[in-house]
Protein backbone atom coordinates (compact mmCIF):
# COMPACT_ATOMS: atom_id res chain seq x y z
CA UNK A 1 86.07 122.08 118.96
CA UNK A 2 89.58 123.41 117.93
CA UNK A 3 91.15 122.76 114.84
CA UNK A 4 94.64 120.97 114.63
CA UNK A 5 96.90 121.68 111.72
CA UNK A 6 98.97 118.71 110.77
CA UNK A 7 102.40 118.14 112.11
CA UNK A 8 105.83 118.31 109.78
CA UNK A 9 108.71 116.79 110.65
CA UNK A 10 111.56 119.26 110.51
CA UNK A 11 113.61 116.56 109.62
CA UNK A 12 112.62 114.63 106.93
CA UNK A 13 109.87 117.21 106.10
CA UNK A 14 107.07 114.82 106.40
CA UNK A 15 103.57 115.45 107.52
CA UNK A 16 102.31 113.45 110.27
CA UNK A 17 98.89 111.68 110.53
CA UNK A 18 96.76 113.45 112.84
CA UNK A 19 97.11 110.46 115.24
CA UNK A 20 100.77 109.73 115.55
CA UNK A 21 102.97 112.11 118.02
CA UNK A 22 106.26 114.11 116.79
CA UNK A 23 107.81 112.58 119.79
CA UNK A 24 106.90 109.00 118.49
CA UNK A 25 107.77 109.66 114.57
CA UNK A 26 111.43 111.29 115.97
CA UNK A 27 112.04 107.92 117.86
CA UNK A 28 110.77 105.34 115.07
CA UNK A 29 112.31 106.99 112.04
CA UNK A 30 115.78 108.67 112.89
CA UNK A 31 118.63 107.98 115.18
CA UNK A 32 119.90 110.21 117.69
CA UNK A 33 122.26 111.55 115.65
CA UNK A 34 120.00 112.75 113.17
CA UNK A 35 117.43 114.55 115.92
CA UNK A 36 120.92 115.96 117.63
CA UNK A 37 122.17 117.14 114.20
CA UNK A 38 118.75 119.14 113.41
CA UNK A 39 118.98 120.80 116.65
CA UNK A 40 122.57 121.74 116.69
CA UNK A 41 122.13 123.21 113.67
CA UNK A 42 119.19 124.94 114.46
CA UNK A 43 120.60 126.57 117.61
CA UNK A 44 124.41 126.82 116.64
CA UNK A 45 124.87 130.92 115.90
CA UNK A 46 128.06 130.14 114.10
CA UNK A 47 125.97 128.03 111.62
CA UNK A 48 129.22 125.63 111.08
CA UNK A 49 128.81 122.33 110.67
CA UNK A 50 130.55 118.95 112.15
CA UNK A 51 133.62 117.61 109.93
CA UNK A 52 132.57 114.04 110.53
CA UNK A 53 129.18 114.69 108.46
């Protein structure tokens, strides 16, 4: 039997019950624009960020 380490949100930072999915905690507690945000900045090399925030 493996072991599975608890998930974090990289959003909001929280952890996860074991049961409940990334996927479903990214849908039922932030909007697209938060989840399109996150990865922007996490993949945007110039590390600038949008004037309308």
């Amino acid at each position: 039997m493996t072991f599975q380490l608890p998930t974090t949100c990289p959003i909001c930072q929280e952890t996860l019950a074991l049961d409940r999915s990334l996927d479903d905690h990214l849908v039922g507690s932030h909007t697209h624009r938060e989840v399109a945000g996150h990865l922007v900045s996490q993949h945007d090399p110039t590390g600038a960020q949008s004037v309308a925030d």
